[in-house]
N, C-alpha and C. Protein backbone atom coordinates (compact mmCIF):
# COMPACT_ATOMS: atom_id res chain seq x y z
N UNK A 1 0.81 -1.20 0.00
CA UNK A 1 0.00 0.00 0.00
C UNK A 1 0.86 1.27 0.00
N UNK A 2 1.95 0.84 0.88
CA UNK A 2 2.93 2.78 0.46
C UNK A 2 3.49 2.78 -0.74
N UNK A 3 3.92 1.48 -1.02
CA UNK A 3 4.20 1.89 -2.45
C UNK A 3 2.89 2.36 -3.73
N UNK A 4 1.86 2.18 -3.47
CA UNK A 4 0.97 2.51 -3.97
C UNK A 4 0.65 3.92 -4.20
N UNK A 5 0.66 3.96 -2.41
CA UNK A 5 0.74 5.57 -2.44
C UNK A 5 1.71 6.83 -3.45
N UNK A 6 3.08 5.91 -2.86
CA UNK A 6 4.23 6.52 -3.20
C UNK A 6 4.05 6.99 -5.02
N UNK A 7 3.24 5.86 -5.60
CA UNK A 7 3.18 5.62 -7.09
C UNK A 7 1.80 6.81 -7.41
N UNK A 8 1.29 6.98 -6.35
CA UNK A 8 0.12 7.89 -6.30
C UNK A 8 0.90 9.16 -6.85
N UNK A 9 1.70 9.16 -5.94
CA UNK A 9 2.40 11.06 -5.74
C UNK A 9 4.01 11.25 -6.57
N UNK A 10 4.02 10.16 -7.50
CA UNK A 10 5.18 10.40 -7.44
C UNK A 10 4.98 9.13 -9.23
N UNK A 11 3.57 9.53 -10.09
CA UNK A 11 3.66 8.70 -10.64
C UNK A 11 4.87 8.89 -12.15
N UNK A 12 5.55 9.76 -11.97
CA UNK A 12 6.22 9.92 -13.53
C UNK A 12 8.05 9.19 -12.77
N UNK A 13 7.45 8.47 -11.95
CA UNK A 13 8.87 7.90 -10.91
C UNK A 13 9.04 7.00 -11.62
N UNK A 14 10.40 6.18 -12.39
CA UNK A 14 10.90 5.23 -13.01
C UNK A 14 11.00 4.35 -11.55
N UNK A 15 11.82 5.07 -10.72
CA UNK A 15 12.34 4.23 -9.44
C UNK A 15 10.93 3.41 -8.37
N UNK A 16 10.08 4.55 -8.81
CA UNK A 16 9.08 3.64 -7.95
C UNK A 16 8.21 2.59 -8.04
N UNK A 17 8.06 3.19 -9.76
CA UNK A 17 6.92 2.08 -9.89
C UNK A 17 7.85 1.19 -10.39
N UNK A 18 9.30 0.52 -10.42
CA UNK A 18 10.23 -0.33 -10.70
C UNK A 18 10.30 -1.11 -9.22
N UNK A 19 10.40 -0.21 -7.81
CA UNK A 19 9.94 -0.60 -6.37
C UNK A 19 8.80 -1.26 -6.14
N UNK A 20 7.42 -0.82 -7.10
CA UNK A 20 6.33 -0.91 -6.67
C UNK A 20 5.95 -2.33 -7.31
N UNK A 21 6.79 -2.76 -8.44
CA UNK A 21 6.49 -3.81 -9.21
C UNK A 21 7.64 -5.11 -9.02
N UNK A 22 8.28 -4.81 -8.08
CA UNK A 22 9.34 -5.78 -7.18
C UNK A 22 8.77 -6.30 -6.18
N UNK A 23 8.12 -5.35 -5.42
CA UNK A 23 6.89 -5.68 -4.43
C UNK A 23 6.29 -6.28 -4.59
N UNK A 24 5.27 -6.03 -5.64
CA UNK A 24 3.97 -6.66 -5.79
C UNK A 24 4.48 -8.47 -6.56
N UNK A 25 5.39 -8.15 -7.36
CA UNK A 25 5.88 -9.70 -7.93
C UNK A 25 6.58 -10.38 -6.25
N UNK A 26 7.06 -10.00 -5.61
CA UNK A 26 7.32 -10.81 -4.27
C UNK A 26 5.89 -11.39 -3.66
N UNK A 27 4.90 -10.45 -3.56
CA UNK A 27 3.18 -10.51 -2.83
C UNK A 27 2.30 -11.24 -3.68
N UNK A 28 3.22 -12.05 -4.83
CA UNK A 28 2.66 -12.67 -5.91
C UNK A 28 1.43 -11.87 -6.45
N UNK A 29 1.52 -10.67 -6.82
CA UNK A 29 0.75 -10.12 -7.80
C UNK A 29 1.10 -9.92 -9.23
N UNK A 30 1.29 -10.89 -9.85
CA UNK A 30 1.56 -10.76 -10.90
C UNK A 30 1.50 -10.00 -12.16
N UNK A 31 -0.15 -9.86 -12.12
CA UNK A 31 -0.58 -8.53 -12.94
C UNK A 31 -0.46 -7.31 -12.73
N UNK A 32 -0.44 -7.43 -11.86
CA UNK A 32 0.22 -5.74 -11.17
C UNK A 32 1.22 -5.62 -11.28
N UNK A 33 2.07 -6.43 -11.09
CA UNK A 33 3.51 -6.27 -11.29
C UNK A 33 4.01 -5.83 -12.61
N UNK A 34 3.41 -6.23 -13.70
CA UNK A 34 3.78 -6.40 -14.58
C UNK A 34 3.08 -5.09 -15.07
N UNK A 35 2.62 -4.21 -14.76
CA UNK A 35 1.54 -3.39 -15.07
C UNK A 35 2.53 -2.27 -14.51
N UNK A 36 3.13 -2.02 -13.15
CA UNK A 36 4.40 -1.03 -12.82
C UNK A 36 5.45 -1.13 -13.47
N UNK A 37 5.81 -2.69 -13.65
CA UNK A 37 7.07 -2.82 -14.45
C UNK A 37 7.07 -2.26 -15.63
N UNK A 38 5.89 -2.09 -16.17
CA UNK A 38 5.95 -1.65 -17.54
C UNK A 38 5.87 -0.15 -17.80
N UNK A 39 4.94 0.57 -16.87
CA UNK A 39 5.10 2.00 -16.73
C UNK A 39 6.81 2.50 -16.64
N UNK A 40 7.08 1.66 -15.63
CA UNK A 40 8.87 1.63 -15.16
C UNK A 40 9.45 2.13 -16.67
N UNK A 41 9.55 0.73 -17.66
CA UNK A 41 9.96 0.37 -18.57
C UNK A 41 9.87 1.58 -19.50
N UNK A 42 9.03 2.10 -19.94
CA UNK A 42 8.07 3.25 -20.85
C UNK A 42 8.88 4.83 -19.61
N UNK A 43 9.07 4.97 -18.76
CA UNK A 43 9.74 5.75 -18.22
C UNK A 43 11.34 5.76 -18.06
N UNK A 44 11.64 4.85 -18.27
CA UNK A 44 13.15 4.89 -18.04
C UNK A 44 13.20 3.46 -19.39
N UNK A 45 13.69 3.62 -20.92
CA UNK A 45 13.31 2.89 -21.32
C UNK A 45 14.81 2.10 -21.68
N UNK A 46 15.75 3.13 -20.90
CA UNK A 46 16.93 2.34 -21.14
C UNK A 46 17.95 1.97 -19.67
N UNK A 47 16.71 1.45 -19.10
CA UNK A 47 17.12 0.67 -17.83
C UNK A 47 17.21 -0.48 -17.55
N UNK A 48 18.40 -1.12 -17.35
CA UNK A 48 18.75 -2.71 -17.15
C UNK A 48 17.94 -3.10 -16.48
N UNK A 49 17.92 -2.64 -15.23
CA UNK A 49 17.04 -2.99 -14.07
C UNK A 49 15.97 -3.38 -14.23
N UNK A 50 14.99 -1.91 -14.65
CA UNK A 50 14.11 -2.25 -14.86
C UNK A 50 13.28 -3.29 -16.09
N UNK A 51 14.15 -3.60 -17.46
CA UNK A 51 13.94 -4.84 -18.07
C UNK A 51 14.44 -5.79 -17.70
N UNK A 52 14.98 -6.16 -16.63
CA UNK A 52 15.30 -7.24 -16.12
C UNK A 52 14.19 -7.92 -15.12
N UNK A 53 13.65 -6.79 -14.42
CA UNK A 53 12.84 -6.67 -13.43
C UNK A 53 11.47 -7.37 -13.90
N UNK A 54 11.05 -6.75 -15.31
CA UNK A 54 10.02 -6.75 -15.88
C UNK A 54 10.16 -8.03 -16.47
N UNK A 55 10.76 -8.88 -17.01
CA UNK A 55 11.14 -10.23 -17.66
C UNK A 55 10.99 -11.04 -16.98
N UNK A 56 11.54 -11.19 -15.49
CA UNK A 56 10.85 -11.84 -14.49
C UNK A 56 9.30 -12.03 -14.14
N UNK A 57 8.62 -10.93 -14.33
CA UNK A 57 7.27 -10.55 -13.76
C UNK A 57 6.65 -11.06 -15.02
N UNK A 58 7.26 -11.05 -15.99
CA UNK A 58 6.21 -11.55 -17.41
C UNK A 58 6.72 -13.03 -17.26
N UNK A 59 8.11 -13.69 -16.94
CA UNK A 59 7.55 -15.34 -17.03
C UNK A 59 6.77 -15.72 -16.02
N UNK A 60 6.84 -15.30 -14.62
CA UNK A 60 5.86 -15.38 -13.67
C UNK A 60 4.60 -15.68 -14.57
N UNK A 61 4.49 -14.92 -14.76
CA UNK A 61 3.03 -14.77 -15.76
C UNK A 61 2.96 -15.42 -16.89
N UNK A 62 3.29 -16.42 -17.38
CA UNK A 62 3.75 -17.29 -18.20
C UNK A 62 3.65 -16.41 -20.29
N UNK A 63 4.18 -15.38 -19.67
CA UNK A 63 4.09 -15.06 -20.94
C UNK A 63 5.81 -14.76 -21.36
N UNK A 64 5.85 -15.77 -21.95
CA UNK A 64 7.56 -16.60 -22.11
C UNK A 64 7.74 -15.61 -23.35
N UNK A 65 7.38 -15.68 -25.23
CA UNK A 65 8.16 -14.51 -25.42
C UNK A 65 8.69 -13.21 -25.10
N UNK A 66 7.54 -12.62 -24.35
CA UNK A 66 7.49 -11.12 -24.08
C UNK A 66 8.84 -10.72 -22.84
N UNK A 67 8.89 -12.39 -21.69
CA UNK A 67 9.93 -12.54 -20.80
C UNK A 67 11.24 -12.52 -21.82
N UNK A 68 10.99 -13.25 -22.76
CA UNK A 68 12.60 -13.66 -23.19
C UNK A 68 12.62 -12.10 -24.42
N UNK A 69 12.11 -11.16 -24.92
CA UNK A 69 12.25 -10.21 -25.45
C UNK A 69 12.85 -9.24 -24.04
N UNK A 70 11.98 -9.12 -23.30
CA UNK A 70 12.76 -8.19 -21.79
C UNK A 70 14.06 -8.48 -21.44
N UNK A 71 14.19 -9.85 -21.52
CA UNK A 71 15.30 -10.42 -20.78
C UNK A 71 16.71 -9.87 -21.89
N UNK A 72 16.08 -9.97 -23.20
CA UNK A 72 17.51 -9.81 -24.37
C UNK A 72 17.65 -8.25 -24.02
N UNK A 73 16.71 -7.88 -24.37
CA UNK A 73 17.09 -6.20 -24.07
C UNK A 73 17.75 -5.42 -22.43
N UNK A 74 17.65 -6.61 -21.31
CA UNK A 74 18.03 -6.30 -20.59
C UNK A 74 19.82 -6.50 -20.44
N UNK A 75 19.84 -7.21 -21.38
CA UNK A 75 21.41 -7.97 -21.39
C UNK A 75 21.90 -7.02 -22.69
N UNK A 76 21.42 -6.67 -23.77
CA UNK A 76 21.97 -5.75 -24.76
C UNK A 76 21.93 -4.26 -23.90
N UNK A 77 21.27 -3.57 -22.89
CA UNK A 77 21.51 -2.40 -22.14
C UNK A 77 22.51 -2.80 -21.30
N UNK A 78 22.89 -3.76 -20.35
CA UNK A 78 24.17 -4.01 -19.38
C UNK A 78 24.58 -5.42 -19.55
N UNK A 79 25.77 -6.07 -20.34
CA UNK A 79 25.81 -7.56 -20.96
C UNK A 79 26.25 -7.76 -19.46
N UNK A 80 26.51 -6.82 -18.13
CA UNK A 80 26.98 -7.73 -16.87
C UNK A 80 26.17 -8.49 -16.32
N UNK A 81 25.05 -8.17 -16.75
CA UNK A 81 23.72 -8.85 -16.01
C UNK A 81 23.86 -10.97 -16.30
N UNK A 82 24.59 -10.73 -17.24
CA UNK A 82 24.68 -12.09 -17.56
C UNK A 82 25.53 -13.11 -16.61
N UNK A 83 26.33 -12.19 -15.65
CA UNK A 83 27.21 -12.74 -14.64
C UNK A 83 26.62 -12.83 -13.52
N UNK A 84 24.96 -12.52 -13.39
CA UNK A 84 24.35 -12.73 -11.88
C UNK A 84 23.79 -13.97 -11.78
N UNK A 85 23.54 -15.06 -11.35
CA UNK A 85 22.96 -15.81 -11.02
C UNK A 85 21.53 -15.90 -11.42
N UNK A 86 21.07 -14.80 -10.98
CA UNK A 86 19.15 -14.87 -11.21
C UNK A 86 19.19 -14.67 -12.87
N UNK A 87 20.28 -13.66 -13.03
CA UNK A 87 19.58 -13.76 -14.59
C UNK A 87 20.18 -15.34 -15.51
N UNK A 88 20.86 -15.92 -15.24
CA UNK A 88 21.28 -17.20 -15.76
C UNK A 88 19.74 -18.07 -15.44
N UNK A 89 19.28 -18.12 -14.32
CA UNK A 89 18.59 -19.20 -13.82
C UNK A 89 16.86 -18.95 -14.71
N UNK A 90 16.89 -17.38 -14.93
CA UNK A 90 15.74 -16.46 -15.47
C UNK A 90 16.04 -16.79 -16.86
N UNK A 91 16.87 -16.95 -17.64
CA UNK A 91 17.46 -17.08 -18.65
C UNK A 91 16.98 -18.80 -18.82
N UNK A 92 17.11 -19.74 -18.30
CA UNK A 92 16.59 -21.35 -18.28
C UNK A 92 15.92 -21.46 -18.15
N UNK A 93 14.81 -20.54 -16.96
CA UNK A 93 13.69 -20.67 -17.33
C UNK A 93 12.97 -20.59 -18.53
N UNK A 94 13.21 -19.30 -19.01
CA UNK A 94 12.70 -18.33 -20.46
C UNK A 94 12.87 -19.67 -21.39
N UNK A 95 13.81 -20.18 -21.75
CA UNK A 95 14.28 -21.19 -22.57
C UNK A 95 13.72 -22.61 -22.88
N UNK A 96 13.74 -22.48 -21.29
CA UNK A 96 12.38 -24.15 -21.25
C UNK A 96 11.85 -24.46 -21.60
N UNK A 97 10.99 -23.05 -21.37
CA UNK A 97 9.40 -23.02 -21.55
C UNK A 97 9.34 -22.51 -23.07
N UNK A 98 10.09 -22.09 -23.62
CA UNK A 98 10.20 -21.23 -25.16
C UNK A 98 10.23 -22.79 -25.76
N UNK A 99 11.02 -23.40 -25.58
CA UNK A 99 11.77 -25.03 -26.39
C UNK A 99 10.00 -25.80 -26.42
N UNK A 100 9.41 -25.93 -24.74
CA UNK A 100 8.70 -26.80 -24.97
C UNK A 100 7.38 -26.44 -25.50
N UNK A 101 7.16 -25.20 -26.06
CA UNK A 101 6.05 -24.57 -26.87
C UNK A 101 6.64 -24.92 -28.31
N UNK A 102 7.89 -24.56 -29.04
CA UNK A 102 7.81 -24.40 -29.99
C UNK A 102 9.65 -25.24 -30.10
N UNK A 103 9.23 -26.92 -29.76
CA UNK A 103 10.52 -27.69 -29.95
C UNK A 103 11.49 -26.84 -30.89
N UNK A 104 11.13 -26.71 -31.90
CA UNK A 104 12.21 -25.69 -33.22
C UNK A 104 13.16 -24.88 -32.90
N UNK A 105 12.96 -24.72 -31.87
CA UNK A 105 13.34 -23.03 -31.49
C UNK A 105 15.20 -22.73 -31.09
C-alpha cells in the first residue's frame, strides 16, 4: 500500500513504480507487477534494471516470449547482467518453456 501511495504522488517515478512492481511480484501479484514494471519500462526505457525486473514478472506470468524479449534487451543495455545468477537461472527458465512450446526453437 505505500508503495501505492508513493506511485500515487510520485507517478512519472521510473524508481518507484520499478519498487512498486518488485513488491507486488514478491506478494505474488503478478498482474500488477507487470503493469508497474511496464510503466517503469516506458519511463526509463533504457534501464537494465528495470527490463530485467520486468522479464521476471512476465515469465511469472507465463508469458515466455514477451519474458525472453525483456530479458535480451536487458542484457543488450548491461551484458553484466549475464554474470548474476538470477539472470542465468531467469534465462533457463525463459528457454524451457520457449523449447517446450515451440521444440524448433
Amino acid at each position: 500500500e505505500a508503495l501505492d501511495r508513493a506511485a500515487g504522488l510520485a507517478p512519472e517515478s521510473a524508481q518507484v513504480q520499478l519498487d512498486r512492481g518488485v513488491a507486488l511480484r514478491a506478494a505474488g501479484e503478478g498482474a500488477r507487477a507487470v503493469e508497474a514494471l511496464g510503466i517503469a519500462r516506458r519511463l526509463a526505457p533504457g534501464d537494465a534494471e528495470v527490463a530485467f525486473a520486468l522479464a521476471g514478472a512476465l515469465a511469472d506470468a507465463g508469458r515466455w516470449p514477451e519474458a525472453d524479449q525483456a530479458l535480451e534487451e536487458a542484457f543488450e543495455l548491461q551484458p553484466g547482467l549475464a554474470d548474476r545468477p538470477e539472470f542465468e537461472a531467469l534465462r533457463q527458465r525463459i528457454l524451457t518453456q520457449l523449447e517446450s512450446v515451440s521444440p524448433d526453437r
